[in-house]
PDB file of N, CA and C in Angstrom:
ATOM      1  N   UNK A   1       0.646   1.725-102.469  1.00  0.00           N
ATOM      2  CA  UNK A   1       1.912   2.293-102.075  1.00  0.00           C
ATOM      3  C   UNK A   1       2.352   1.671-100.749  1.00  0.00           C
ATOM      4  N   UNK A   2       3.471   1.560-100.709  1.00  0.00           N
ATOM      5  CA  UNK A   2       3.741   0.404 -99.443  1.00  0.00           C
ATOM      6  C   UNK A   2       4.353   1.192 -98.435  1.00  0.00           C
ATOM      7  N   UNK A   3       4.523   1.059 -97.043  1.00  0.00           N
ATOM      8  CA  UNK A   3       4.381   1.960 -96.136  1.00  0.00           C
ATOM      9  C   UNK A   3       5.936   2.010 -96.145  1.00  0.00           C
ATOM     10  N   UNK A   4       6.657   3.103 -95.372  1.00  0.00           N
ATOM     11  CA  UNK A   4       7.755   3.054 -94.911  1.00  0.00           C
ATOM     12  C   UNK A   4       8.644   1.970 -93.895  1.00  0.00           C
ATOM     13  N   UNK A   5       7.753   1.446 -93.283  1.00  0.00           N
ATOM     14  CA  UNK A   5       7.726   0.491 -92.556  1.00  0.00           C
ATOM     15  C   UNK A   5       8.243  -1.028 -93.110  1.00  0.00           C
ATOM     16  N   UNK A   6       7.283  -1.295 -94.177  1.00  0.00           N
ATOM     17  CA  UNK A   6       7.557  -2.106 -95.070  1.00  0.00           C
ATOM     18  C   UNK A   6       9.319  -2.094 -96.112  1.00  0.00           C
ATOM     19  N   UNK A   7       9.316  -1.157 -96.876  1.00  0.00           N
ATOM     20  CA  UNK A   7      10.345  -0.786 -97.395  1.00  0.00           C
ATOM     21  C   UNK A   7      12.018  -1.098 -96.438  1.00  0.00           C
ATOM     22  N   UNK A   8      11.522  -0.701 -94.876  1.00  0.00           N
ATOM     23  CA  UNK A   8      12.859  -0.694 -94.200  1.00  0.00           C
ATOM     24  C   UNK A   8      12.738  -2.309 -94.015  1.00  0.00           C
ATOM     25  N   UNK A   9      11.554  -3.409 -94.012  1.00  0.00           N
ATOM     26  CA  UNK A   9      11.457  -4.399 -93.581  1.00  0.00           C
ATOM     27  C   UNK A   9      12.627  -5.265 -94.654  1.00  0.00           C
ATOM     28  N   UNK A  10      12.194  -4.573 -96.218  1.00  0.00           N
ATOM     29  CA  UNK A  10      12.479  -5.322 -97.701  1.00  0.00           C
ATOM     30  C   UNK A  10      14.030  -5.028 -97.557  1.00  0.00           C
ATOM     31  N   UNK A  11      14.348  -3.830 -97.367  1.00  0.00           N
ATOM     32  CA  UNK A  11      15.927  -3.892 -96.739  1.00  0.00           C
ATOM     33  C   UNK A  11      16.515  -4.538 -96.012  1.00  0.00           C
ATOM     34  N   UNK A  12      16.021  -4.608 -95.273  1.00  0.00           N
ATOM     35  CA  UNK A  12      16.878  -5.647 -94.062  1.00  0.00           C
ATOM     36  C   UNK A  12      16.625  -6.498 -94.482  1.00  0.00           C
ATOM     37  N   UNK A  13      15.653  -7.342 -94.868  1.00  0.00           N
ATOM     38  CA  UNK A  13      15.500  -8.662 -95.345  1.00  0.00           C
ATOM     39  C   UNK A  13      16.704  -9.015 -96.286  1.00  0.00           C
ATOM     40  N   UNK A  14      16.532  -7.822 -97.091  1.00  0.00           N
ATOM     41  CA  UNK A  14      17.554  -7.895 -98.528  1.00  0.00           C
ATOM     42  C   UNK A  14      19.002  -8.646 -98.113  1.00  0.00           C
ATOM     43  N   UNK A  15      19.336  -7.375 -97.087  1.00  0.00           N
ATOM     44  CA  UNK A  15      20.818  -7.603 -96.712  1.00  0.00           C
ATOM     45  C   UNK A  15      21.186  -8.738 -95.884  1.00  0.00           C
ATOM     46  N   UNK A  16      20.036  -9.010 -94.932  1.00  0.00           N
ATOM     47  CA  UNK A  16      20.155 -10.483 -94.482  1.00  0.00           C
ATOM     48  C   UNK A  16      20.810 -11.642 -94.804  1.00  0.00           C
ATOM     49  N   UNK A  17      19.522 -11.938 -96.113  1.00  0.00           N
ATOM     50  CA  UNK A  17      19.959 -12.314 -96.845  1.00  0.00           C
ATOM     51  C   UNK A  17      21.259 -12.680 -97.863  1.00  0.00           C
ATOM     52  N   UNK A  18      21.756 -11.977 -98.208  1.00  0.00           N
ATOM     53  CA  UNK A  18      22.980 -12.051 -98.909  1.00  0.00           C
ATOM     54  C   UNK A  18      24.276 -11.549 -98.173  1.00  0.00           C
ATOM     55  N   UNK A  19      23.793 -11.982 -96.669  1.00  0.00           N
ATOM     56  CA  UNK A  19      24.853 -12.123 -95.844  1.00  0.00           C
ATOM     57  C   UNK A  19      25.429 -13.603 -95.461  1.00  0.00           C
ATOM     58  N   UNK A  20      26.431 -13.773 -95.943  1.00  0.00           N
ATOM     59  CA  UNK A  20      27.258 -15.114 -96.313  1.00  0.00           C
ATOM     60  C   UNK A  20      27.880 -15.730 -95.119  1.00  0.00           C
ATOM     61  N   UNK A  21      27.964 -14.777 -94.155  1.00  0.00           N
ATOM     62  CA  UNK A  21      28.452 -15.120 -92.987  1.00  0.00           C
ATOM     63  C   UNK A  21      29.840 -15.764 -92.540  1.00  0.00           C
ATOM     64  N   UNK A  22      29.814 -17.133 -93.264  1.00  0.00           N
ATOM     65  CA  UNK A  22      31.710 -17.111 -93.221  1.00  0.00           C
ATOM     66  C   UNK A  22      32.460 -18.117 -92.104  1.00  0.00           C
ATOM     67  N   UNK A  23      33.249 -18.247 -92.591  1.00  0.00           N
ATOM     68  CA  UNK A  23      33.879 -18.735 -91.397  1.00  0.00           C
ATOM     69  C   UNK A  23      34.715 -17.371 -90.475  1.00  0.00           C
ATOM     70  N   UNK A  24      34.844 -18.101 -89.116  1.00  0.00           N
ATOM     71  CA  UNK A  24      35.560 -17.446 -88.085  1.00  0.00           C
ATOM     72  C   UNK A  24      37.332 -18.066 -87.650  1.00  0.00           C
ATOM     73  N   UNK A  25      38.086 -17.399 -87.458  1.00  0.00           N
ATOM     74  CA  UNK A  25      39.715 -17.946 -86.832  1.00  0.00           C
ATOM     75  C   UNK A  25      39.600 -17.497 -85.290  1.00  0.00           C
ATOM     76  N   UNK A  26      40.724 -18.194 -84.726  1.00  0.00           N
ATOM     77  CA  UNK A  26      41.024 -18.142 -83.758  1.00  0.00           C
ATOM     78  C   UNK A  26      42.071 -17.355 -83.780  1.00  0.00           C
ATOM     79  N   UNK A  27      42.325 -16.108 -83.443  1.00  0.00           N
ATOM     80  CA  UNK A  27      43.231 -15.258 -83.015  1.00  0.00           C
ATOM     81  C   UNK A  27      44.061 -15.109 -82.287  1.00  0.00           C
ATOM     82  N   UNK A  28      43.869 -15.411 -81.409  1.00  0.00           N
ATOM     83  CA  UNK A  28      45.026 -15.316 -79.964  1.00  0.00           C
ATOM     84  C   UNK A  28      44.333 -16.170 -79.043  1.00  0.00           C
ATOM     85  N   UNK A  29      45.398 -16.638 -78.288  1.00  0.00           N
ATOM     86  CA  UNK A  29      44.825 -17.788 -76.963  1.00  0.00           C
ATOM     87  C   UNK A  29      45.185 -17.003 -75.894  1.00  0.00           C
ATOM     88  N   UNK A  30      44.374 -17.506 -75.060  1.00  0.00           N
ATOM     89  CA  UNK A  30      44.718 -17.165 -73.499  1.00  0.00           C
ATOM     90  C   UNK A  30      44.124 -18.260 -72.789  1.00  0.00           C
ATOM     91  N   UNK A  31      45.001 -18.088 -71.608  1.00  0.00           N
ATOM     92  CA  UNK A  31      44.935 -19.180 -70.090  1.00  0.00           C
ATOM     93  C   UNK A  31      43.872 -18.502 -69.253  1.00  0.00           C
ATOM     94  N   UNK A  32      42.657 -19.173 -68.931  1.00  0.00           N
ATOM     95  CA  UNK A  32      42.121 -18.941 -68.007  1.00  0.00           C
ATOM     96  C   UNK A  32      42.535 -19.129 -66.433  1.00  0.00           C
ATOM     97  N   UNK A  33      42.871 -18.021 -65.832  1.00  0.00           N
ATOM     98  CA  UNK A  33      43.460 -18.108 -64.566  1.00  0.00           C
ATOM     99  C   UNK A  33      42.560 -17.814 -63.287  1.00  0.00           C
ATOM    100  N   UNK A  34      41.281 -16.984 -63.244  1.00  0.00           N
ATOM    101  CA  UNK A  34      39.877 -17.828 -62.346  1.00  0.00           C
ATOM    102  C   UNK A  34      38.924 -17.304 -63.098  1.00  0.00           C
ATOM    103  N   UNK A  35      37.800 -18.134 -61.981  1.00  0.00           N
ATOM    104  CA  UNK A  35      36.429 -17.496 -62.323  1.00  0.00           C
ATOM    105  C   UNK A  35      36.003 -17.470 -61.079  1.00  0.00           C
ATOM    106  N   UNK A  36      35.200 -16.544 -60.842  1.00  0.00           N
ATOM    107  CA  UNK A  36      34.476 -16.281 -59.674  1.00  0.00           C
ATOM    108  C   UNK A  36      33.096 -15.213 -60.206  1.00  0.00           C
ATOM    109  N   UNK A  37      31.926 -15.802 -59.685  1.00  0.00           N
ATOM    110  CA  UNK A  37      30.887 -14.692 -59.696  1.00  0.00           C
ATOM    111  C   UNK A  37      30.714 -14.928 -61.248  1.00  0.00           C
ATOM    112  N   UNK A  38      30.797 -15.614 -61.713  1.00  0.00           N
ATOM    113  CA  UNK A  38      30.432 -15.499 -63.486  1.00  0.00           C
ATOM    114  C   UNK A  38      31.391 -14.531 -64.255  1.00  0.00           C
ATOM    115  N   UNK A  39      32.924 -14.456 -63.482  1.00  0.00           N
ATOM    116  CA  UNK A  39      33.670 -13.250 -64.345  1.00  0.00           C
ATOM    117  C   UNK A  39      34.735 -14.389 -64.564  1.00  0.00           C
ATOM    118  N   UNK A  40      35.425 -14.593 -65.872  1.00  0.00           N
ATOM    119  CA  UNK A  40      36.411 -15.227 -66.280  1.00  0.00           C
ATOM    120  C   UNK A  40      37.650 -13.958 -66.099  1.00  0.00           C
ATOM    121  N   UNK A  41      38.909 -14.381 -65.276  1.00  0.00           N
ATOM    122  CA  UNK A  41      40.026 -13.593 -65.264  1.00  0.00           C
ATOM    123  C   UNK A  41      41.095 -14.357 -66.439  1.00  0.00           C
ATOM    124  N   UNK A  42      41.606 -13.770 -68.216  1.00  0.00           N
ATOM    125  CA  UNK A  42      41.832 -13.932 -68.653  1.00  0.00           C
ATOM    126  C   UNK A  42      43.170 -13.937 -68.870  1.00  0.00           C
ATOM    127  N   UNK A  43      44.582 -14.147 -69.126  1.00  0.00           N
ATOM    128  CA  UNK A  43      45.569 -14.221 -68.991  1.00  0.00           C
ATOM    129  C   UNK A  43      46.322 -14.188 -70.459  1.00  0.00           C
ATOM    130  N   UNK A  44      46.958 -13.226 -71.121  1.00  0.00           N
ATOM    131  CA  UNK A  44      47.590 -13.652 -72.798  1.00  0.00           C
ATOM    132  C   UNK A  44      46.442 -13.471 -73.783  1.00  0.00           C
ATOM    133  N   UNK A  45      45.262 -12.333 -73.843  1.00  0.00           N
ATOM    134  CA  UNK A  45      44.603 -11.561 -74.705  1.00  0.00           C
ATOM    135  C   UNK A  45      44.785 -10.613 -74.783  1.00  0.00           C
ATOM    136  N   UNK A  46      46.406 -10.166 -75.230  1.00  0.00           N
ATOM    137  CA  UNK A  46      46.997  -8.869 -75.606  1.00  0.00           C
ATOM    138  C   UNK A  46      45.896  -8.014 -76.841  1.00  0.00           C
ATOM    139  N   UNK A  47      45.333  -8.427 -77.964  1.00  0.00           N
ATOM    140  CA  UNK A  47      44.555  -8.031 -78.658  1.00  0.00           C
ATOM    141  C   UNK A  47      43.356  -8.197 -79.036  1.00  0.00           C
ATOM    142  N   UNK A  48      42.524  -8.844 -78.071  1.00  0.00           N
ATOM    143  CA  UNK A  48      41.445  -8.651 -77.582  1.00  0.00           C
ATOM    144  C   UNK A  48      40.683  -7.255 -77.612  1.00  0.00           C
ATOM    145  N   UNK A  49      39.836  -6.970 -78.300  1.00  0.00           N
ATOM    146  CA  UNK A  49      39.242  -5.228 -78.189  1.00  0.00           C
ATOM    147  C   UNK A  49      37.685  -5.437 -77.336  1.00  0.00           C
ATOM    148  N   UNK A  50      37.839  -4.312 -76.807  1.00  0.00           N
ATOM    149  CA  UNK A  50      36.494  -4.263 -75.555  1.00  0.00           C
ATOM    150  C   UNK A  50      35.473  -4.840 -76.168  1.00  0.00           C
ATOM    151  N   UNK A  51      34.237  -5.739 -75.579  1.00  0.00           N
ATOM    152  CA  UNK A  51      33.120  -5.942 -75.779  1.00  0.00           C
ATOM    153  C   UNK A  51      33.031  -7.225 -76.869  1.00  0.00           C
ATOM    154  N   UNK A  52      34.642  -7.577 -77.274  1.00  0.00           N
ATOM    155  CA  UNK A  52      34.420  -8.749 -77.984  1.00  0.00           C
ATOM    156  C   UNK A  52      34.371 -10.068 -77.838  1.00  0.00           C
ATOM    157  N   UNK A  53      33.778 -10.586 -78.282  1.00  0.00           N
ATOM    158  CA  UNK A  53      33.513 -12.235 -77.877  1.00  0.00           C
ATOM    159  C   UNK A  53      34.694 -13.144 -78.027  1.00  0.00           C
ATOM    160  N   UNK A  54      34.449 -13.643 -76.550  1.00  0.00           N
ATOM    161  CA  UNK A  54      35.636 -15.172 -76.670  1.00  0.00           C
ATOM    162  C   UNK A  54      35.520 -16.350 -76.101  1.00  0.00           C
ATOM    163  N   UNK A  55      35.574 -17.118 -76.721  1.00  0.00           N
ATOM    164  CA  UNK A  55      35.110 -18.333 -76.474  1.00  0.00           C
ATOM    165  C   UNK A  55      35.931 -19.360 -75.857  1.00  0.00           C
ATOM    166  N   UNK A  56      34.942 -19.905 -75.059  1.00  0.00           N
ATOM    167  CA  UNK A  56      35.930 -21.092 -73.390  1.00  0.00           C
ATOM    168  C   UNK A  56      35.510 -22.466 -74.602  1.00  0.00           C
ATOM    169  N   UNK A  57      36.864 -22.932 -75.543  1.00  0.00           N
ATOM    170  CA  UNK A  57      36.763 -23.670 -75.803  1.00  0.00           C
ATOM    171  C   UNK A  57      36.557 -25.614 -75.169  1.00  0.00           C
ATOM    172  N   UNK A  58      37.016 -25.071 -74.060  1.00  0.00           N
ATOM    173  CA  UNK A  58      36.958 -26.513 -73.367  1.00  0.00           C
ATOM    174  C   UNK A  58      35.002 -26.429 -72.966  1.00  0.00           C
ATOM    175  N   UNK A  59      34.655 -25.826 -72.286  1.00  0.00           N
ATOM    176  CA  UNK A  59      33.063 -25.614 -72.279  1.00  0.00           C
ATOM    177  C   UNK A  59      32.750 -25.313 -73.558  1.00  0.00           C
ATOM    178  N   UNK A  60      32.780 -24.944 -74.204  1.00  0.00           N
ATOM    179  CA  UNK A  60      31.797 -24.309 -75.501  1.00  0.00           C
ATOM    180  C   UNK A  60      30.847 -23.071 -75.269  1.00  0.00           C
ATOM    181  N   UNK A  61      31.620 -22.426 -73.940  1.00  0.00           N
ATOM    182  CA  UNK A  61      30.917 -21.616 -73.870  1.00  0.00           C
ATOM    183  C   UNK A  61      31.218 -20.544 -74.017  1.00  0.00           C
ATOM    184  N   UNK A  62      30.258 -19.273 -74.088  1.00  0.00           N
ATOM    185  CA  UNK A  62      31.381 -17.690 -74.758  1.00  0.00           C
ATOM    186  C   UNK A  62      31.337 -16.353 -73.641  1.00  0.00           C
ATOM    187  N   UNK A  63      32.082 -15.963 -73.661  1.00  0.00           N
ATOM    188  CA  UNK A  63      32.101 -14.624 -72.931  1.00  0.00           C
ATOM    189  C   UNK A  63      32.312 -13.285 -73.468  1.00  0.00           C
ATOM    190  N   UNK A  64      32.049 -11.880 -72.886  1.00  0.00           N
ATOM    191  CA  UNK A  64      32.382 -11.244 -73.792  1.00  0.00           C
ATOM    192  C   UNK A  64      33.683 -10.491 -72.591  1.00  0.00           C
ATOM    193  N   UNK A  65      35.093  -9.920 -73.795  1.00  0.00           N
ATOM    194  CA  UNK A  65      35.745  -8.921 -73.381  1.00  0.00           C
ATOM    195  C   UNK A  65      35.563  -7.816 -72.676  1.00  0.00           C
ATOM    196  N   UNK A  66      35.477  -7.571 -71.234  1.00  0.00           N
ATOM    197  CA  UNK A  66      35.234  -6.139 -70.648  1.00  0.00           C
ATOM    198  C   UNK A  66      36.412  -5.617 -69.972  1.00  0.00           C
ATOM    199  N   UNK A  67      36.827  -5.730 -68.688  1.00  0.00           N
ATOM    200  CA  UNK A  67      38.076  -5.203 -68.148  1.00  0.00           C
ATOM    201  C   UNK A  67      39.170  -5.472 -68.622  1.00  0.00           C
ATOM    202  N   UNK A  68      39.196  -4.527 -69.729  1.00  0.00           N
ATOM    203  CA  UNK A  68      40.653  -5.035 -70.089  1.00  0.00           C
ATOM    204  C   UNK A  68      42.427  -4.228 -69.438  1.00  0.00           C
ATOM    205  N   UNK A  69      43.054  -5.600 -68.742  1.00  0.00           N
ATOM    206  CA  UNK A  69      44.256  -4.619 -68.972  1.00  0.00           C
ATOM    207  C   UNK A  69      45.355  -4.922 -69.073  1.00  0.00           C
ATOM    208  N   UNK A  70      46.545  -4.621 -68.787  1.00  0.00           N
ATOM    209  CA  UNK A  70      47.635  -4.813 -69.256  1.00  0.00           C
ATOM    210  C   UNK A  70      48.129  -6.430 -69.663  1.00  0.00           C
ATOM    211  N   UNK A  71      47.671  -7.138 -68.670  1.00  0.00           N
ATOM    212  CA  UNK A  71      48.241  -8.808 -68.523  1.00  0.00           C
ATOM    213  C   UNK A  71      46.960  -9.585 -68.770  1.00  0.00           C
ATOM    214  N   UNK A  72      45.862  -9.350 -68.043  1.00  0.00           N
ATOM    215  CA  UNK A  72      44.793  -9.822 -67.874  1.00  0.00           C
ATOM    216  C   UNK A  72      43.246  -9.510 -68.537  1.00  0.00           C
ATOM    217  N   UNK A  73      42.390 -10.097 -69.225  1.00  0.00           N
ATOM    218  CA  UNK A  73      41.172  -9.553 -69.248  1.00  0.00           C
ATOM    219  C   UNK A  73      40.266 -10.111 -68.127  1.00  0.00           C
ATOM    220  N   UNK A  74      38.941  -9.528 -67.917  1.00  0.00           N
ATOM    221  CA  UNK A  74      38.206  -9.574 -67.185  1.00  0.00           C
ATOM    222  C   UNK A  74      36.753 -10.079 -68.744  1.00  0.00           C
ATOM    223  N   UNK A  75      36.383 -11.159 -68.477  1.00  0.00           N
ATOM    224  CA  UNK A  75      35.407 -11.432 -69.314  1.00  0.00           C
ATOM    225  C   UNK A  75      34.102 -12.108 -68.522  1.00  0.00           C
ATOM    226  N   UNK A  76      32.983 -11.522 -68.705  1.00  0.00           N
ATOM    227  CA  UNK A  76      31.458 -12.258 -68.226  1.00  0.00           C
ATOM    228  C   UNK A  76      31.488 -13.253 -69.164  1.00  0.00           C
ATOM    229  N   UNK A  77      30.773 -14.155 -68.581  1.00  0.00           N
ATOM    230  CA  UNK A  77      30.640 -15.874 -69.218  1.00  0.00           C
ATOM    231  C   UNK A  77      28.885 -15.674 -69.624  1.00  0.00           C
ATOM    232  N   UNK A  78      28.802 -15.967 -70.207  1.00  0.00           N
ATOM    233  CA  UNK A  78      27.406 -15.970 -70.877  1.00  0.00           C
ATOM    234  C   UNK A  78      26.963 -17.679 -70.838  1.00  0.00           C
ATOM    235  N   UNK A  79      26.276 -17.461 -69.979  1.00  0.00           N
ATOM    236  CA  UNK A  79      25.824 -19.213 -70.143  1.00  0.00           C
ATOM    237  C   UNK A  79      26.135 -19.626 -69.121  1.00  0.00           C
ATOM    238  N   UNK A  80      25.369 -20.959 -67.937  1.00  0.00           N
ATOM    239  CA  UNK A  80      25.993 -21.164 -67.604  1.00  0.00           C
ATOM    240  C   UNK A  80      26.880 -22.397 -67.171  1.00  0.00           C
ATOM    241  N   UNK A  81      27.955 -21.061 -66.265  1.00  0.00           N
ATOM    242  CA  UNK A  81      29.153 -22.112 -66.187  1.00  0.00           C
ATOM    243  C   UNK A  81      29.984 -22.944 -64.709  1.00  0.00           C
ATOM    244  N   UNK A  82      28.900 -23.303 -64.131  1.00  0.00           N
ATOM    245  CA  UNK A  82      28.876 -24.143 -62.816  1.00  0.00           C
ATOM    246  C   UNK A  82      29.468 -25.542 -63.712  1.00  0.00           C
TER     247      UNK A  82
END
């Protein structure tokens, strides 16, 4: 009899698996207007939702969405970006 442990392992594996993954679009652009301290100040990510990833196409590098507000986001750079 196989443990519970196991069973949740064969699940996740399962779904892993027959996760297709996909391609991704580019949604909305924005102007990076600074960085300081590892925080990107974002400019024209009207629909941007908290905590989501966006990517500094000229680096290749990604940040995620946090202060968001009216004009501007506030995004941490993940990676770095000296």
């Amino acid at each position: 009899m196989a443990s519970w442990a196991d069973e949740i392992s064969a699940i996740i594996e399962k779904n892993i698996a027959g996760f297709g993954g996909g391609e991704t679009e580019t949604a909305s652009v924005g102007t990076v207007i600074t960085v300081q301290d590892g925080i990107a100040r974002v400019y024209g990510l009207q629909d941007v939702k908290y905590l989501e990833l966006v990517e500094f196409t000229r680096t290749g590098l990604f940040g995620m969405a946090f202060n968001l507000e009216e004009e501007t986001v506030s995004c941490p750079i993940l990676g770095d970006y000296t």
